[in-house]
Structure formats: C-alpha cells, structure tokens
C-alpha atoms as a PDB file:
ATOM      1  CA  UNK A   1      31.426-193.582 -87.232  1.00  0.00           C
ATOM      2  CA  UNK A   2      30.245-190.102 -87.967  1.00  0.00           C
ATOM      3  CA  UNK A   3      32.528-187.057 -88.662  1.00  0.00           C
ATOM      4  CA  UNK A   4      31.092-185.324 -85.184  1.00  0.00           C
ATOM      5  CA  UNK A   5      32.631-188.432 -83.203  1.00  0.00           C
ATOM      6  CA  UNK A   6      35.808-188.113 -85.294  1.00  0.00           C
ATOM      7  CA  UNK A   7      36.130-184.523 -84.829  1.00  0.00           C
ATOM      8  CA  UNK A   8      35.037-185.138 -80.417  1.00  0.00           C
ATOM      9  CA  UNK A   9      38.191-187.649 -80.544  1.00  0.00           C
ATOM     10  CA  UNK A  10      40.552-185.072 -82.229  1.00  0.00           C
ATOM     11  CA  UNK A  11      40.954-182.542 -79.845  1.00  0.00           C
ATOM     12  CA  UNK A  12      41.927-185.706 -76.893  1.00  0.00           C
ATOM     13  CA  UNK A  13      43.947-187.228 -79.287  1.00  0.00           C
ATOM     14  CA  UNK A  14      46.307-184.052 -79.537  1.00  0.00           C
ATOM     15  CA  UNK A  15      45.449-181.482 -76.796  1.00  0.00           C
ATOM     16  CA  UNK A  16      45.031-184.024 -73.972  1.00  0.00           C
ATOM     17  CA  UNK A  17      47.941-183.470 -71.143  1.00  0.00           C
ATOM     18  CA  UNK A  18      48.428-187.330 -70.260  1.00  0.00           C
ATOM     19  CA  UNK A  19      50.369-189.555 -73.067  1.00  0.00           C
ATOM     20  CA  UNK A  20      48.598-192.616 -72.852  1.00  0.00           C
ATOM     21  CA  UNK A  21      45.348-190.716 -73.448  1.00  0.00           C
ATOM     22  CA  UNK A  22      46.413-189.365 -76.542  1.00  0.00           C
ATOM     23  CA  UNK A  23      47.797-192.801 -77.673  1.00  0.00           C
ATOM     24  CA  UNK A  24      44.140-194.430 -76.736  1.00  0.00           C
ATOM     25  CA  UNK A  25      42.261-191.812 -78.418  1.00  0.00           C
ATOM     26  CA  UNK A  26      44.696-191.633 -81.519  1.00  0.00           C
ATOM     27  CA  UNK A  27      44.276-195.525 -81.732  1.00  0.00           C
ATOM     28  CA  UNK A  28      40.487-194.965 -81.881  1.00  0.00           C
ATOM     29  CA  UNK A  29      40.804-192.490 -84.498  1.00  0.00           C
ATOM     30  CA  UNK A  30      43.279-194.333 -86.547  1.00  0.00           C
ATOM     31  CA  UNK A  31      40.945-197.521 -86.639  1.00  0.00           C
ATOM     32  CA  UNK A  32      37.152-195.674 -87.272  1.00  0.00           C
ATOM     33  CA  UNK A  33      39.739-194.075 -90.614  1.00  0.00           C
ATOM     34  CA  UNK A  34      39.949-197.361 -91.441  1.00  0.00           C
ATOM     35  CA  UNK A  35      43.110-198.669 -90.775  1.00  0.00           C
ATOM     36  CA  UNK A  36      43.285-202.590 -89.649  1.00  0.00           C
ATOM     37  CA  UNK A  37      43.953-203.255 -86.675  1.00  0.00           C
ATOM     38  CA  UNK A  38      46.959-204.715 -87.455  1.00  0.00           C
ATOM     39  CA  UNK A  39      48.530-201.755 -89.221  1.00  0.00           C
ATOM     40  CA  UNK A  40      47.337-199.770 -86.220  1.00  0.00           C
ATOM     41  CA  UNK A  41      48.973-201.710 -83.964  1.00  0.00           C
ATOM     42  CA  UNK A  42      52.276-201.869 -85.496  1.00  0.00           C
ATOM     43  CA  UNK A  43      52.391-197.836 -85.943  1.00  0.00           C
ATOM     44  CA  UNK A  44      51.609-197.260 -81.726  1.00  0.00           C
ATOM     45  CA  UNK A  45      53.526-200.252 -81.062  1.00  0.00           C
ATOM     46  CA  UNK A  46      50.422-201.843 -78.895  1.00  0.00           C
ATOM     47  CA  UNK A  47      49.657-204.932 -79.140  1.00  0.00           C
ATOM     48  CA  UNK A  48      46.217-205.891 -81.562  1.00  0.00           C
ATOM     49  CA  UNK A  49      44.302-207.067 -78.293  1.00  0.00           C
ATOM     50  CA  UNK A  50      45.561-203.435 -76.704  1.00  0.00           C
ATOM     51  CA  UNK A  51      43.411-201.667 -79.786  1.00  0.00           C
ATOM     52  CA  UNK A  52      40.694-204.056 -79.671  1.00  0.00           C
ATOM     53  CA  UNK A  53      40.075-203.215 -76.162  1.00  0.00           C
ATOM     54  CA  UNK A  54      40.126-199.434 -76.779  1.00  0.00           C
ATOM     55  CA  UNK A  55      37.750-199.527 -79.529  1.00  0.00           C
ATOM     56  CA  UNK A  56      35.460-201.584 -77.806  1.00  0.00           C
ATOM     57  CA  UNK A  57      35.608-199.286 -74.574  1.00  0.00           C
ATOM     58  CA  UNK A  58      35.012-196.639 -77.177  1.00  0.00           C
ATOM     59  CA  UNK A  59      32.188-198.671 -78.762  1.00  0.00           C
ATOM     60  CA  UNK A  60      30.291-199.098 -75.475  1.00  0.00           C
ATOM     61  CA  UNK A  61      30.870-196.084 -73.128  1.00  0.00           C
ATOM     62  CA  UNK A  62      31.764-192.988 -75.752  1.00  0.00           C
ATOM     63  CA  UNK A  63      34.831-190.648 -75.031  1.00  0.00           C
ATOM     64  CA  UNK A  64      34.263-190.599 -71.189  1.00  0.00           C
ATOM     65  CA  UNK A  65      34.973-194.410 -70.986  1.00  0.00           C
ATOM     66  CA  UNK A  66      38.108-194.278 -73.305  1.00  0.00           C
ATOM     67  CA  UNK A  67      39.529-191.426 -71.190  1.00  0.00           C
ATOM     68  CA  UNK A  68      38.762-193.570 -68.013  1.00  0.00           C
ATOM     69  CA  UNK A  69      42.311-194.887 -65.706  1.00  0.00           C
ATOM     70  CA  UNK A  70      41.074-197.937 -63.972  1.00  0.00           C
ATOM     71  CA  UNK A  71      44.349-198.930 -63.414  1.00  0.00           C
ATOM     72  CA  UNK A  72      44.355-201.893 -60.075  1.00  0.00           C
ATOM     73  CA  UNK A  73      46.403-200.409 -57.350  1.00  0.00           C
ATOM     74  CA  UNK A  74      46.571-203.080 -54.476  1.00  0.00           C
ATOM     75  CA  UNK A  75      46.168-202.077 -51.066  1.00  0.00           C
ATOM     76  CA  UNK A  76      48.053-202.904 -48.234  1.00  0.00           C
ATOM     77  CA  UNK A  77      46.652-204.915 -45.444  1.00  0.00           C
ATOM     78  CA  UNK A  78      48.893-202.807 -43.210  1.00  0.00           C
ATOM     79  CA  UNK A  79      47.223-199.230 -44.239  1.00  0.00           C
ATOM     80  CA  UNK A  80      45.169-199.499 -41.421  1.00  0.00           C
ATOM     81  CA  UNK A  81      48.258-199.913 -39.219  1.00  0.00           C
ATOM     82  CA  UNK A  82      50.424-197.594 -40.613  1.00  0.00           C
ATOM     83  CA  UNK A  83      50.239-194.738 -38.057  1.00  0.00           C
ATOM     84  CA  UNK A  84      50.294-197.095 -35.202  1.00  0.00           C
ATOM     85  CA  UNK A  85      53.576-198.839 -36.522  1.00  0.00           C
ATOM     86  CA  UNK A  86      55.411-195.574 -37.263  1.00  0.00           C
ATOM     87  CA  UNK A  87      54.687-194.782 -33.591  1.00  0.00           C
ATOM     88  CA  UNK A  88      55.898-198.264 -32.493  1.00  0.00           C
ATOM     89  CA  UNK A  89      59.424-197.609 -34.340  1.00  0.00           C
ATOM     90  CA  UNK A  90      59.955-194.231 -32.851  1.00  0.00           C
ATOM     91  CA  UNK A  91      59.923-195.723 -29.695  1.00  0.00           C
ATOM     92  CA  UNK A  92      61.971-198.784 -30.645  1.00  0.00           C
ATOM     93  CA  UNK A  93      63.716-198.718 -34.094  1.00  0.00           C
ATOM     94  CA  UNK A  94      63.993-202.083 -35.590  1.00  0.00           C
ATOM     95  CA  UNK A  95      67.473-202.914 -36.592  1.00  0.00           C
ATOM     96  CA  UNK A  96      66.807-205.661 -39.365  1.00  0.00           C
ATOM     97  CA  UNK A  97      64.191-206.457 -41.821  1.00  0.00           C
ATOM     98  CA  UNK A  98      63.466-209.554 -39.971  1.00  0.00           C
ATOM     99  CA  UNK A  99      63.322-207.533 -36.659  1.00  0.00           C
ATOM    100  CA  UNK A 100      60.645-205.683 -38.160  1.00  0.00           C
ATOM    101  CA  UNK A 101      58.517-208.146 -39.690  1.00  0.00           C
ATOM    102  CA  UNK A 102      58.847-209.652 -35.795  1.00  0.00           C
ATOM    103  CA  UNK A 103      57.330-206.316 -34.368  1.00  0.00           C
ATOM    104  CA  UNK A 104      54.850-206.189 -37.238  1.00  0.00           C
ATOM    105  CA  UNK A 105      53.674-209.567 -36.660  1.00  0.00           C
ATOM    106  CA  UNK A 106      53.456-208.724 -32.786  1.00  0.00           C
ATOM    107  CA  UNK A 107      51.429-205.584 -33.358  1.00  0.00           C
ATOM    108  CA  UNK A 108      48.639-206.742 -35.971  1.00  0.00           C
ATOM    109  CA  UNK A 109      49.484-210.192 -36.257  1.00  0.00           C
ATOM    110  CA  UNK A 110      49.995-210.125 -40.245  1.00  0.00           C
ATOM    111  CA  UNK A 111      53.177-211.628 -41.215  1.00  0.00           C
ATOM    112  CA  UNK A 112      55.363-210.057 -44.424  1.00  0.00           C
ATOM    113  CA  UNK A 113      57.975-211.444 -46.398  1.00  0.00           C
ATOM    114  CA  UNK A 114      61.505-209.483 -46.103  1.00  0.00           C
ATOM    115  CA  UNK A 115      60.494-208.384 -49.654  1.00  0.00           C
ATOM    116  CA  UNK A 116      57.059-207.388 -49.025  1.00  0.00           C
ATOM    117  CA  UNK A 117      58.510-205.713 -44.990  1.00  0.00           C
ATOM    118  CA  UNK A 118      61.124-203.473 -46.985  1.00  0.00           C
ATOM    119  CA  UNK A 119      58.693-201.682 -49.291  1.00  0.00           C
ATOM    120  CA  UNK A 120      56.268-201.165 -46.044  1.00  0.00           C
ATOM    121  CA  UNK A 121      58.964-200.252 -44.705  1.00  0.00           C
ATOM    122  CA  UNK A 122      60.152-197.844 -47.519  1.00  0.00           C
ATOM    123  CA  UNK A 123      56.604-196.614 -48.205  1.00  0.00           C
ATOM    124  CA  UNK A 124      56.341-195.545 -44.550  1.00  0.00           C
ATOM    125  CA  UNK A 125      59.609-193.399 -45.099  1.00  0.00           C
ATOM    126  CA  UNK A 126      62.233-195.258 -43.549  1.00  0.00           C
ATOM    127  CA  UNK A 127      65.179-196.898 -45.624  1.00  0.00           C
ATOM    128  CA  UNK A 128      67.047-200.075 -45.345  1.00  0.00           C
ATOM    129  CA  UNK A 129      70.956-199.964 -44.540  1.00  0.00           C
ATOM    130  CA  UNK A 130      73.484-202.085 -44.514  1.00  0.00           C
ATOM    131  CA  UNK A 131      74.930-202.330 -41.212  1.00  0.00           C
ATOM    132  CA  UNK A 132      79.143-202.877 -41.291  1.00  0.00           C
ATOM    133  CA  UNK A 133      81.997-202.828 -38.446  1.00  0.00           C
ATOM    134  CA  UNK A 134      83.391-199.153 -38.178  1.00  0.00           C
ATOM    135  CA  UNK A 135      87.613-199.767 -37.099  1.00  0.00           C
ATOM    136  CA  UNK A 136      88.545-198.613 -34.024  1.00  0.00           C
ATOM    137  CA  UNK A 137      91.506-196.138 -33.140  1.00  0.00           C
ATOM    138  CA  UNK A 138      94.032-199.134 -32.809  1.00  0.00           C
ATOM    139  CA  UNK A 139      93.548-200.322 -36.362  1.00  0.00           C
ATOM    140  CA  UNK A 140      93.712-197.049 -37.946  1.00  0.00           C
ATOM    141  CA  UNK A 141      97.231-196.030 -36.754  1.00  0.00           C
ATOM    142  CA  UNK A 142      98.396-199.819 -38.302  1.00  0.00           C
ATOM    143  CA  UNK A 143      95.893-199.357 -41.261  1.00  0.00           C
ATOM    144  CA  UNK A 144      98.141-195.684 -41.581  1.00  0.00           C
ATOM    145  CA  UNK A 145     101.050-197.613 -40.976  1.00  0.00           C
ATOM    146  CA  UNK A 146     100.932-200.327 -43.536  1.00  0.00           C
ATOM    147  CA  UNK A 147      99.682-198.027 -46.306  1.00  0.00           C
ATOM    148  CA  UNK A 148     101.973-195.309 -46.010  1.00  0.00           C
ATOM    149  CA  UNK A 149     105.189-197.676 -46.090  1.00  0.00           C
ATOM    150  CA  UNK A 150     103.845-200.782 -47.215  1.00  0.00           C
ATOM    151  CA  UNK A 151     105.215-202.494 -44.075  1.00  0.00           C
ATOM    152  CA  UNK A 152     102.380-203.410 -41.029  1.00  0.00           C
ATOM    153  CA  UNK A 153     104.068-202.791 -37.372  1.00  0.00           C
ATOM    154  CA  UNK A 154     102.510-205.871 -35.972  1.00  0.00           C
ATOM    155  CA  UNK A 155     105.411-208.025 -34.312  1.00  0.00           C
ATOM    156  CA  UNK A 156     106.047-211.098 -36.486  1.00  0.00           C
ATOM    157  CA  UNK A 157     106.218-214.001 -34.278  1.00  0.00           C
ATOM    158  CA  UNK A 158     109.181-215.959 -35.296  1.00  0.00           C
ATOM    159  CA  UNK A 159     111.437-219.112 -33.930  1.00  0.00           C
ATOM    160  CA  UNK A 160     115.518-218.622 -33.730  1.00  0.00           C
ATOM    161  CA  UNK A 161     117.319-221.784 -32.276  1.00  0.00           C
ATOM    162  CA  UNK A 162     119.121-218.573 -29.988  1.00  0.00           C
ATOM    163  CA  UNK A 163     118.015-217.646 -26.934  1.00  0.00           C
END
C-alpha cells in the first residue's frame, strides 16, 4: 500500500463524523502498517472475519466502498397499507392486539403475529396499553374506610343460636 492511500485513509479515520467509519477506516490503516490481523482485531475489539471483510472491501472498491452503509433494513409488507390502516383505526380504534391483527387481516388480507402487529402498530404511532377495571364510587368510600381504620364496613354475616 502506498503512503498516498495511507495518508487518503487518515483524514476518515479521524475527521469522519460517524463512529463506525472511523473504526473501519482505522482498521484498514492499522492492517496496511502491518499489524496482523489478529492484533488488530483484539485492539478494536472486532472480530478477525470483521477486519478481513474491511480490508477486502478496501482491496476491491477503494475508500468509497469502505465508507459504504449497506446495512439490510427489511420492509414491511404493510408499507403499502399504512395510510389506509391509520384511516381504518380513526374510524374504529382497535381495542386489543388481536383485534387489530383481525382488522388488518380484513383490510389487506396479510396476517401478523401479536409480536410482529405491536411494532406495526407502534411504528404507525399508536401504543399498546394495558387495559384494567377503574373502582367505582361504592368501593372507594369502603376502600377509604378500611384503610383509614383498618376495619372494612361491610356487614359480617354471622349465626347466633338467638333470635
């Protein structure tokens, strides 16, 4: 490796805003100084395969292929839908995750997995909540009751041989 590829890695390897840039590019650098790849490894804490494959990209497609993010970001099959279900739940909000996946499964006939209906769900802006039984009036006067004194008001049926 010449000195003018050396000195083009440099600048990425300390100026460059994203982390895992600089890491790539130092790992580049480190190796064409020749370090193993072993001892490179071990200072970036990478595994040996991680600066194998960045010295190859390097190899074959210069700086502008190391600095490349192909990262695989999976797409939804519901994207397409995604305007036409938010619509749907303003009209008619679904009350469980399995009342959802129903009206999904109605409306483009894909069927999710609670798992897979929640993050939809979440990525469309709506959150998940636990539903739970509010008291009613009744139950907070005894609820009052039996905290403040320790004693509940409730009647206690009980049998006497009197009458």
């Amino acid at each position: 490796m010449t000195e003018e590829q050396l000195d083009e890695l440099f600048p990425e390897m300390t100026l460059n805003s994203n982390p895992r840039v600089r890491k790539k590019c130092l790992a580049v650098y480190l190796r064409k100084k020749g370090y193993r790849r072993e001892e490179v490894a071990e200072l970036l804490r990478i595994d040996e395969d991680t600066v194998t494959n960045y010295t190859k990209k390097y190899d074959e497609s210069g700086l502008p292929g190391l600095l490349e993010e192909n990262y695989h970001q999976p797409k939804s099959q519901l994207e397409p839908y995604t305007e036409q279900l938010k619509e749907l739940f303003k009209k008619q909000l679904p009350h469980t995750v399995n009342q959802a996946i129903e009206m999904i499964d109605k409306e483009t006939g894909i069927r999710l997995k609670p798992s897979a209906c929640r993050a939809f769900l979440k990525k469309m802006g709506m959150k998940c909540r636990r539903c739970g039984v509010v008291p009613g009036k009744a139950m907070e006067d005894d609820q009052a009751a039996t905290s403040s004194t320790g004693i509940s008001r409730q009647p206690v049926a009980t049998h006497s041989g009197q009458s």
